[in-house]
PDB file of N, CA and C in Angstrom:
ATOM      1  N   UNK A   1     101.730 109.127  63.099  1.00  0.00           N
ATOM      2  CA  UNK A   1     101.110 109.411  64.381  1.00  0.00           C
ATOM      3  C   UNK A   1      99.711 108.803  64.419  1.00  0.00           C
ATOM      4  N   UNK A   2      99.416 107.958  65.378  1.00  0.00           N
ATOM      5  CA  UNK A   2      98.030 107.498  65.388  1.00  0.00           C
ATOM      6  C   UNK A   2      97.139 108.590  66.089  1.00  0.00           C
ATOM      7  N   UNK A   3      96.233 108.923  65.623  1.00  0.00           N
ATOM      8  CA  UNK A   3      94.874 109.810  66.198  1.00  0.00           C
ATOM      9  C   UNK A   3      94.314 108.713  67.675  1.00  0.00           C
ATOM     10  N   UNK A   4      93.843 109.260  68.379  1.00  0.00           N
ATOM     11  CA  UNK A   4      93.741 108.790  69.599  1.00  0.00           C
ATOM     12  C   UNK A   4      91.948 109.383  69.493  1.00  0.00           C
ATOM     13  N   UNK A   5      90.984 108.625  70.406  1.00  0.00           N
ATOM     14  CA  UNK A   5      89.428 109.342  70.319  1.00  0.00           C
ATOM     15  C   UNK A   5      89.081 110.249  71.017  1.00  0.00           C
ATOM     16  N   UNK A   6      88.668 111.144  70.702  1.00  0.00           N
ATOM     17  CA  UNK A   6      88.202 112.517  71.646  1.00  0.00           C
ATOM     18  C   UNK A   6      87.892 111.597  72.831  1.00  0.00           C
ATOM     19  N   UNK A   7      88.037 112.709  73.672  1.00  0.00           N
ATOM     20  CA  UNK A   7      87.878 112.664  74.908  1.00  0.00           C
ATOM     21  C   UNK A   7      87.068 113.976  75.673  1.00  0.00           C
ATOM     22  N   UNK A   8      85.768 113.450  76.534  1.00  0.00           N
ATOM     23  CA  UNK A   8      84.592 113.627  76.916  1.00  0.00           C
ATOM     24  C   UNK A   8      85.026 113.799  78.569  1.00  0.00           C
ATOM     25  N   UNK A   9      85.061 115.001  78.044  1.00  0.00           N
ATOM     26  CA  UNK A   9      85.146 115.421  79.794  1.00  0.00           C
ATOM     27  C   UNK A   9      83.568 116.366  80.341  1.00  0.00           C
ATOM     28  N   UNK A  10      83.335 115.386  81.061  1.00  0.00           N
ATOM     29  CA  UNK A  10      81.610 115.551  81.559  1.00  0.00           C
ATOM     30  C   UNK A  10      81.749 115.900  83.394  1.00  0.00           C
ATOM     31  N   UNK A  11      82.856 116.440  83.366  1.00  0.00           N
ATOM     32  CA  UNK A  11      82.973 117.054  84.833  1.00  0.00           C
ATOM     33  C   UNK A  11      83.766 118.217  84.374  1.00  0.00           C
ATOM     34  N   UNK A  12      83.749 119.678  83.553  1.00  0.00           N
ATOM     35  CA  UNK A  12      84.961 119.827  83.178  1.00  0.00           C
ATOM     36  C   UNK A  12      83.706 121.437  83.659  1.00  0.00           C
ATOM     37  N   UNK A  13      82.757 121.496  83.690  1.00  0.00           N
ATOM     38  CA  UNK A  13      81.694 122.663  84.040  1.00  0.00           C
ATOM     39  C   UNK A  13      82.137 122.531  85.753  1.00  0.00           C
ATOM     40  N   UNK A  14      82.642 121.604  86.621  1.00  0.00           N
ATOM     41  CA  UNK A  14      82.796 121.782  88.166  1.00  0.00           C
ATOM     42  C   UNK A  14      84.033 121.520  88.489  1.00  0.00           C
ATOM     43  N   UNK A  15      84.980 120.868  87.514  1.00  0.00           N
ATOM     44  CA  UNK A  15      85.919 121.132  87.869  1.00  0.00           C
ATOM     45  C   UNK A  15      86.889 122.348  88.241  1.00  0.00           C
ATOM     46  N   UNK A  16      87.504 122.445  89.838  1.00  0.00           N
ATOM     47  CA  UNK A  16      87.530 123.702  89.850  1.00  0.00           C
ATOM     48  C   UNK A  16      87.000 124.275  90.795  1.00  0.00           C
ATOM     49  N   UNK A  17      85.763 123.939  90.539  1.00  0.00           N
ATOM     50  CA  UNK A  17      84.692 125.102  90.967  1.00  0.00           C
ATOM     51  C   UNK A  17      83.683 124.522  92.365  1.00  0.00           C
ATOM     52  N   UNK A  18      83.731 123.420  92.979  1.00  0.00           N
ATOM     53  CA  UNK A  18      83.172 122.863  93.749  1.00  0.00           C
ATOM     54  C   UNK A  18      83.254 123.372  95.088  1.00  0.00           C
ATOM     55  N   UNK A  19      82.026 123.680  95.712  1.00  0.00           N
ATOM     56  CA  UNK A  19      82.241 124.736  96.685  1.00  0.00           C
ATOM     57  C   UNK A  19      82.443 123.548  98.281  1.00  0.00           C
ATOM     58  N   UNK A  20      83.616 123.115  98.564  1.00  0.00           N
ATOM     59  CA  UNK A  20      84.691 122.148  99.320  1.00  0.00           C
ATOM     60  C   UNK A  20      84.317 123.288 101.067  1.00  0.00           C
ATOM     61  N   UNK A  21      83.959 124.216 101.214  1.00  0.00           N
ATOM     62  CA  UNK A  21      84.119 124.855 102.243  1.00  0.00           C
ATOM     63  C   UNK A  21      83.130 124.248 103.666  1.00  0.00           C
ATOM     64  N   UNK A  22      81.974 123.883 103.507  1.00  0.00           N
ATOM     65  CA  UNK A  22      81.568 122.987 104.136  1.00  0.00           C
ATOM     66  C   UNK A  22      81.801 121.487 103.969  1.00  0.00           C
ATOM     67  N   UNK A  23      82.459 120.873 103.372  1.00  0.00           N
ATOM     68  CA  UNK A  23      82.573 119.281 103.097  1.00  0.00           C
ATOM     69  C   UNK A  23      83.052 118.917 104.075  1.00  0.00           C
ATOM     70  N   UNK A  24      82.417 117.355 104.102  1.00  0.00           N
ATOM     71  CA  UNK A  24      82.305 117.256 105.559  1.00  0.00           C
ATOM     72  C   UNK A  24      83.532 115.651 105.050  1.00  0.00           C
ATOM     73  N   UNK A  25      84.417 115.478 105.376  1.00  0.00           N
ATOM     74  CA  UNK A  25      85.944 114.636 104.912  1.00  0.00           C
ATOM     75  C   UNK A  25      85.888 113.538 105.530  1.00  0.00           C
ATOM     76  N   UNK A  26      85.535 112.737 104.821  1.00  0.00           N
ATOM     77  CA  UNK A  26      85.778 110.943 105.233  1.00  0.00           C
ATOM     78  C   UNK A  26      87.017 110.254 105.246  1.00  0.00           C
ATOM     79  N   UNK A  27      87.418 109.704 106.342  1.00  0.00           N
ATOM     80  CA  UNK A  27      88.678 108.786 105.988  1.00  0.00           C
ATOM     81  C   UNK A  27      88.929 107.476 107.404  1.00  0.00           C
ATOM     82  N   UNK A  28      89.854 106.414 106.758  1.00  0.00           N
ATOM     83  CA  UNK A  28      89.756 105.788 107.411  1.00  0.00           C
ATOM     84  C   UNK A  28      90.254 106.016 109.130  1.00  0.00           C
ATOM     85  N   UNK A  29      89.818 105.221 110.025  1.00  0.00           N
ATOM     86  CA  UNK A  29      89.653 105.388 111.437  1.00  0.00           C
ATOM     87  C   UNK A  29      91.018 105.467 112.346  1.00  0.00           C
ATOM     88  N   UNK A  30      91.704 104.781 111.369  1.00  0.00           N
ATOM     89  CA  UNK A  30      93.316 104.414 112.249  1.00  0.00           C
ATOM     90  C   UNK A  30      93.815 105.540 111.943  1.00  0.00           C
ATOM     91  N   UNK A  31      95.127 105.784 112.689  1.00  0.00           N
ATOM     92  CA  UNK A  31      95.822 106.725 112.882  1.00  0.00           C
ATOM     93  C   UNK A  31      96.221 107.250 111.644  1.00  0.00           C
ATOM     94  N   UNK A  32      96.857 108.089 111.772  1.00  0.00           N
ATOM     95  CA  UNK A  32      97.190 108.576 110.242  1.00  0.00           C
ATOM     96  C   UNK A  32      98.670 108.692 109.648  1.00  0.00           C
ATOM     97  N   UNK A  33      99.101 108.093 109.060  1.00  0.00           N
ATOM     98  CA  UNK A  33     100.267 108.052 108.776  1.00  0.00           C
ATOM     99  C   UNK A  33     101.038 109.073 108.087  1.00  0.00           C
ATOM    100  N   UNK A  34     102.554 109.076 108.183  1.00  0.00           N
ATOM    101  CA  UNK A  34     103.490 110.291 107.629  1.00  0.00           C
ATOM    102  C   UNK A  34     103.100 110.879 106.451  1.00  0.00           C
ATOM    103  N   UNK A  35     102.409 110.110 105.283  1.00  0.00           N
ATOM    104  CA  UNK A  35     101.905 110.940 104.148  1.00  0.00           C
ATOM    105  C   UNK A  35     100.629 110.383 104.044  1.00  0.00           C
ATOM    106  N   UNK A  36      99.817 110.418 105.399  1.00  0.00           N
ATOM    107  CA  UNK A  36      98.368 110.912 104.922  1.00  0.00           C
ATOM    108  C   UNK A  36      97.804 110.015 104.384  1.00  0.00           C
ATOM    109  N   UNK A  37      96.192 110.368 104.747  1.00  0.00           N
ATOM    110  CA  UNK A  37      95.348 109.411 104.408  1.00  0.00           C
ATOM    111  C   UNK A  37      94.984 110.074 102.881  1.00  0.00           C
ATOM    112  N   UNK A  38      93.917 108.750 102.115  1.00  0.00           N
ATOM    113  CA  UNK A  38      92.943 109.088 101.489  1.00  0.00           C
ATOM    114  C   UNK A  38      91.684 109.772 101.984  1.00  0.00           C
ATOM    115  N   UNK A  39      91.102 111.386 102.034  1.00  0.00           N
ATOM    116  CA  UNK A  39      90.238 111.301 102.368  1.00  0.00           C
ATOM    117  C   UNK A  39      89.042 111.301 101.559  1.00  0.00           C
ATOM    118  N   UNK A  40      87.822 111.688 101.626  1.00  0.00           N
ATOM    119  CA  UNK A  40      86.684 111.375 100.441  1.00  0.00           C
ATOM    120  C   UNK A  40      85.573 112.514 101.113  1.00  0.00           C
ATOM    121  N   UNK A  41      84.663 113.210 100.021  1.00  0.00           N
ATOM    122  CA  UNK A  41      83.408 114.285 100.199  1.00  0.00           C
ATOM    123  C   UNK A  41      82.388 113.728  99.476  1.00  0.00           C
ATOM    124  N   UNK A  42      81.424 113.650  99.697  1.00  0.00           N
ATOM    125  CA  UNK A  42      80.365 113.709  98.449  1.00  0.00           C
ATOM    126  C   UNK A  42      79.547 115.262  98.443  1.00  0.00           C
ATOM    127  N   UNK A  43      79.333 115.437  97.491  1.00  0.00           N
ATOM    128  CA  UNK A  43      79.838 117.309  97.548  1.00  0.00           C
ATOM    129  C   UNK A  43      78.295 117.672  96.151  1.00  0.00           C
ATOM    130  N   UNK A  44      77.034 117.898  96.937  1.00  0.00           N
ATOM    131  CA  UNK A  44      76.275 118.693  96.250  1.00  0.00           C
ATOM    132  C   UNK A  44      76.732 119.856  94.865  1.00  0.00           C
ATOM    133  N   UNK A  45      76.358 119.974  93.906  1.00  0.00           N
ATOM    134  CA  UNK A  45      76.715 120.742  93.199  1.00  0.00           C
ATOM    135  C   UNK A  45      75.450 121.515  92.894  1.00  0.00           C
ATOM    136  N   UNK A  46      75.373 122.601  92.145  1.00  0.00           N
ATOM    137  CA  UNK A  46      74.144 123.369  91.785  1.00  0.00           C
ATOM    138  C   UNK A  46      73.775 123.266  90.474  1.00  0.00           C
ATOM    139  N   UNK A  47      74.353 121.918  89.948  1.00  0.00           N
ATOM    140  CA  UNK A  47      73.658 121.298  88.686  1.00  0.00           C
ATOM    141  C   UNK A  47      72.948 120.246  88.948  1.00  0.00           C
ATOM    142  N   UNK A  48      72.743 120.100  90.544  1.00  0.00           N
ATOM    143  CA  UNK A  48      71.842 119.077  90.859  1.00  0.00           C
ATOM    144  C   UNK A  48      72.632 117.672  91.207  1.00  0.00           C
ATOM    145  N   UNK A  49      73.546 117.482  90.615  1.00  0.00           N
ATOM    146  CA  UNK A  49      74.627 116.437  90.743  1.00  0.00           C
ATOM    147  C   UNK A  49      75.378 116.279  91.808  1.00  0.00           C
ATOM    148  N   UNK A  50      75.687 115.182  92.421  1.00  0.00           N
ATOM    149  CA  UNK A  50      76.018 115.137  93.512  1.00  0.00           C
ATOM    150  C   UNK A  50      77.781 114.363  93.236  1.00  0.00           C
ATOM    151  N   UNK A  51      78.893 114.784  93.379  1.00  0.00           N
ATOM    152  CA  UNK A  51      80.252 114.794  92.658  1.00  0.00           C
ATOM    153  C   UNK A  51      80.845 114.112  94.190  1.00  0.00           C
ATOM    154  N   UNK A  52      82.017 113.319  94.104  1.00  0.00           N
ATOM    155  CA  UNK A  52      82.659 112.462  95.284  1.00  0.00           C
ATOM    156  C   UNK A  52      84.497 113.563  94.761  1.00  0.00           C
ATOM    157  N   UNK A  53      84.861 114.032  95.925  1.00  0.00           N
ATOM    158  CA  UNK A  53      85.518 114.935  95.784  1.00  0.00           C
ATOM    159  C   UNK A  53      86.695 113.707  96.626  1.00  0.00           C
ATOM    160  N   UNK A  54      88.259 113.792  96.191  1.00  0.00           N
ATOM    161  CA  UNK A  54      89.347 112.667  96.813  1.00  0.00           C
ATOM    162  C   UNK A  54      90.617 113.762  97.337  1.00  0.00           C
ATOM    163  N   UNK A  55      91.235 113.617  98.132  1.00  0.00           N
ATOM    164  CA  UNK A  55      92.673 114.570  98.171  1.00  0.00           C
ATOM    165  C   UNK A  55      93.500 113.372  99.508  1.00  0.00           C
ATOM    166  N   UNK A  56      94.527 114.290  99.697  1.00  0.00           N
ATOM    167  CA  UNK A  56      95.568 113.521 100.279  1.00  0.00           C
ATOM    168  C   UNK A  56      95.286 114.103 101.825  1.00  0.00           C
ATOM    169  N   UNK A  57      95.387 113.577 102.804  1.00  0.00           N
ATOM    170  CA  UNK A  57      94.699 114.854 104.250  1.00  0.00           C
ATOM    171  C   UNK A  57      95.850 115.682 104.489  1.00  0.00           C
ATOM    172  N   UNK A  58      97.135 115.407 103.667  1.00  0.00           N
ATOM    173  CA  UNK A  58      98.607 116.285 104.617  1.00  0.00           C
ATOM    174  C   UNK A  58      98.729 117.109 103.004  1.00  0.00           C
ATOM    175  N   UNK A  59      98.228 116.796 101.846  1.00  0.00           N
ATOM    176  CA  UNK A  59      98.307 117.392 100.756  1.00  0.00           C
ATOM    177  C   UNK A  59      97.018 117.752 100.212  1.00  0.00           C
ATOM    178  N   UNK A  60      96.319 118.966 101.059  1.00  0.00           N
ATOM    179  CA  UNK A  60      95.284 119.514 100.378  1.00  0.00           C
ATOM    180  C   UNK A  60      94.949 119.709  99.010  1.00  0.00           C
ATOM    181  N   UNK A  61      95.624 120.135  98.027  1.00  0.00           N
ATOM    182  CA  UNK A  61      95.558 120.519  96.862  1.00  0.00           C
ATOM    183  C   UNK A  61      96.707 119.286  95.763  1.00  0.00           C
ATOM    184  N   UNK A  62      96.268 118.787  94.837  1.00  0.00           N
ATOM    185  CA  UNK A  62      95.702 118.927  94.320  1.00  0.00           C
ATOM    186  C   UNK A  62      93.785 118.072  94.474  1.00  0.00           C
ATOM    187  N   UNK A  63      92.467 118.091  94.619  1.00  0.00           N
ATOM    188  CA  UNK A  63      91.338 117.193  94.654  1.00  0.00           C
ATOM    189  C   UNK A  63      90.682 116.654  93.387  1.00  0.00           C
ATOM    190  N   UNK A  64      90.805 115.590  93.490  1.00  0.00           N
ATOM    191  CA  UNK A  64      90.304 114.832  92.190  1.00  0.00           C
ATOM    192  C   UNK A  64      88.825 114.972  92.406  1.00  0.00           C
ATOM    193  N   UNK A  65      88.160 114.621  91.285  1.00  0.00           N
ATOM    194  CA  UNK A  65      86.810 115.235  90.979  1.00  0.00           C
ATOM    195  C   UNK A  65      86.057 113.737  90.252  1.00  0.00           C
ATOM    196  N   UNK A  66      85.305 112.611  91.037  1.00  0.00           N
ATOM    197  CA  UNK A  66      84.663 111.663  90.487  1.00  0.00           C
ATOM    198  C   UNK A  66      82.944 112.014  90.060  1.00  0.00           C
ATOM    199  N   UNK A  67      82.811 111.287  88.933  1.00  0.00           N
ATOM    200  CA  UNK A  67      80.852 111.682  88.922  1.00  0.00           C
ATOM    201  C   UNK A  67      80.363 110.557  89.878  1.00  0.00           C
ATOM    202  N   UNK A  68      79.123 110.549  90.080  1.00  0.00           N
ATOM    203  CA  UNK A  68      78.700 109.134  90.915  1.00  0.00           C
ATOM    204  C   UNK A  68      78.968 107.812  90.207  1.00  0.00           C
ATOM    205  N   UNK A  69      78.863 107.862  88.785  1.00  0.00           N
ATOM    206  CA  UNK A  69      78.959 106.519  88.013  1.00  0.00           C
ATOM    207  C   UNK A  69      80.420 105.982  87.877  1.00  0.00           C
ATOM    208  N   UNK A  70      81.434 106.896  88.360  1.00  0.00           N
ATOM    209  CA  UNK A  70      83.073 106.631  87.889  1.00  0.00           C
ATOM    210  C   UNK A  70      83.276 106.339  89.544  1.00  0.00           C
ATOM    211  N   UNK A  71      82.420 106.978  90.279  1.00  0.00           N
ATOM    212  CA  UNK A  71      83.195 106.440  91.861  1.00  0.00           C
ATOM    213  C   UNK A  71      82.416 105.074  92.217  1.00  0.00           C
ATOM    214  N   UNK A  72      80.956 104.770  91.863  1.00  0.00           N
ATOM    215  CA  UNK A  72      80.655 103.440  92.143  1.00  0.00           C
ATOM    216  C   UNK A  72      81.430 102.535  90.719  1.00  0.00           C
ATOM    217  N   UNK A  73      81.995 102.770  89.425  1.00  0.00           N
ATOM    218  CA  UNK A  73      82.832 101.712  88.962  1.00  0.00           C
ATOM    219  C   UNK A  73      84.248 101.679  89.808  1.00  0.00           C
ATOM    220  N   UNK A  74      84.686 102.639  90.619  1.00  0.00           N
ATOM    221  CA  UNK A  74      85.925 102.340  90.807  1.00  0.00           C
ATOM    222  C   UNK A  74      85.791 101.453  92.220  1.00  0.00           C
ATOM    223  N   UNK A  75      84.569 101.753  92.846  1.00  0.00           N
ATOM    224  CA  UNK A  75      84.241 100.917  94.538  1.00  0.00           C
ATOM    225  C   UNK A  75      84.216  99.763  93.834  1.00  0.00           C
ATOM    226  N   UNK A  76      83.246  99.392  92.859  1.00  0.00           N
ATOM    227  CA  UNK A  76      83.001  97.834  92.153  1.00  0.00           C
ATOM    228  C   UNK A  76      84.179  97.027  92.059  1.00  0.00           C
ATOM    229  N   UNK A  77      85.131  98.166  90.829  1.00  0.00           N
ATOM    230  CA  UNK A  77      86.491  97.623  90.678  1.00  0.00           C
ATOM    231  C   UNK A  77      87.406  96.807  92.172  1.00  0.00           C
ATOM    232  N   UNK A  78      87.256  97.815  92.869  1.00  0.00           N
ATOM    233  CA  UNK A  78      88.051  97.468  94.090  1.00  0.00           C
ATOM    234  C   UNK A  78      87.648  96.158  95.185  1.00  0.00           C
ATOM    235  N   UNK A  79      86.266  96.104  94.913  1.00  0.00           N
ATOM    236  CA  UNK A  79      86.204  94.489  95.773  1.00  0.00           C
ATOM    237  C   UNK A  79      86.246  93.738  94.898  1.00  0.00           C
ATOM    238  N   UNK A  80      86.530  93.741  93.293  1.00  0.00           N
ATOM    239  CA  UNK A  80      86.384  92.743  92.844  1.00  0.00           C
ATOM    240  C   UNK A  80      88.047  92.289  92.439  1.00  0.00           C
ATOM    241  N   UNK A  81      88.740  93.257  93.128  1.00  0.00           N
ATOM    242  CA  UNK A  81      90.156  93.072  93.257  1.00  0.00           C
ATOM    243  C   UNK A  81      91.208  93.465  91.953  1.00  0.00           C
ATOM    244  N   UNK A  82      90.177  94.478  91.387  1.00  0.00           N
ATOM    245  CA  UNK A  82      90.887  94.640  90.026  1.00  0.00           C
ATOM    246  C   UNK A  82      92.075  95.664  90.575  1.00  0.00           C
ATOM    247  N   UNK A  83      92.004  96.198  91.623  1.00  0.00           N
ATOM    248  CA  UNK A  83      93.273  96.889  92.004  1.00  0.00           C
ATOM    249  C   UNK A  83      94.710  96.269  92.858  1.00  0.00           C
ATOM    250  N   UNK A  84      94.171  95.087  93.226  1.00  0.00           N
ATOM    251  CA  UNK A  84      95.349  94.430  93.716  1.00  0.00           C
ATOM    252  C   UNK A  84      96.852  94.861  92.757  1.00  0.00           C
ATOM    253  N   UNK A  85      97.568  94.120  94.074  1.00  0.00           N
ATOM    254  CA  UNK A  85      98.938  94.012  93.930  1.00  0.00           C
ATOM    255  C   UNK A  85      99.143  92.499  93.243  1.00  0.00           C
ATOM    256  N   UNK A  86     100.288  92.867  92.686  1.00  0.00           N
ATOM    257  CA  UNK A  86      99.855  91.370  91.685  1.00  0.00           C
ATOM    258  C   UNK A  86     100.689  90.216  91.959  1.00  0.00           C
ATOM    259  N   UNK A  87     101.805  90.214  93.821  1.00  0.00           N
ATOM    260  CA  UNK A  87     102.185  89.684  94.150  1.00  0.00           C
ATOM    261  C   UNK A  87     101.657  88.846  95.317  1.00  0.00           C
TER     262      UNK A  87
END
């Protein structure tokens, strides 16, 4: 069995726990299709940190939980086309 490296979960104090009741839900402008948009929060926390909260708009639960440094690598990623389709 190969050992694999710990893993550093540095959102694991808000995960959970992010108070979503005022968030104010970003998503794109066009209509919305049969399974829903991506929508997006940026969501104050009371550790001072400011957390980008993701869910589905027709599937409330489950919300993914980004820090600011993992949601601007994943915006970076995305114009630089590292998410394309590879056809």
């Amino acid at each position: 069995m190969t050992e694999s490296a710990p893993i550093y979960d540095d959102k694991a104090h808000v995960r959970g726990k992010l108070d979503l009741r005022d968030a104010q839900w970003k998503r794109p402008p066009e209509p919305e299709p049969e399974d829903g948009h991506v929508e997006i929060a940026f969501i104050e926390h009371t550790d001072g940190a400011t957390y980008v909260a993701m869910r589905n708009s027709k599937q409330l639960d489950p919300v993914l939980t980004f820090t600011m440094a993992e949601w601007d690598a994943f915006v970076l990623g995305a114009k630089d086309g590292e998410f394309d389709e590879p056809w």
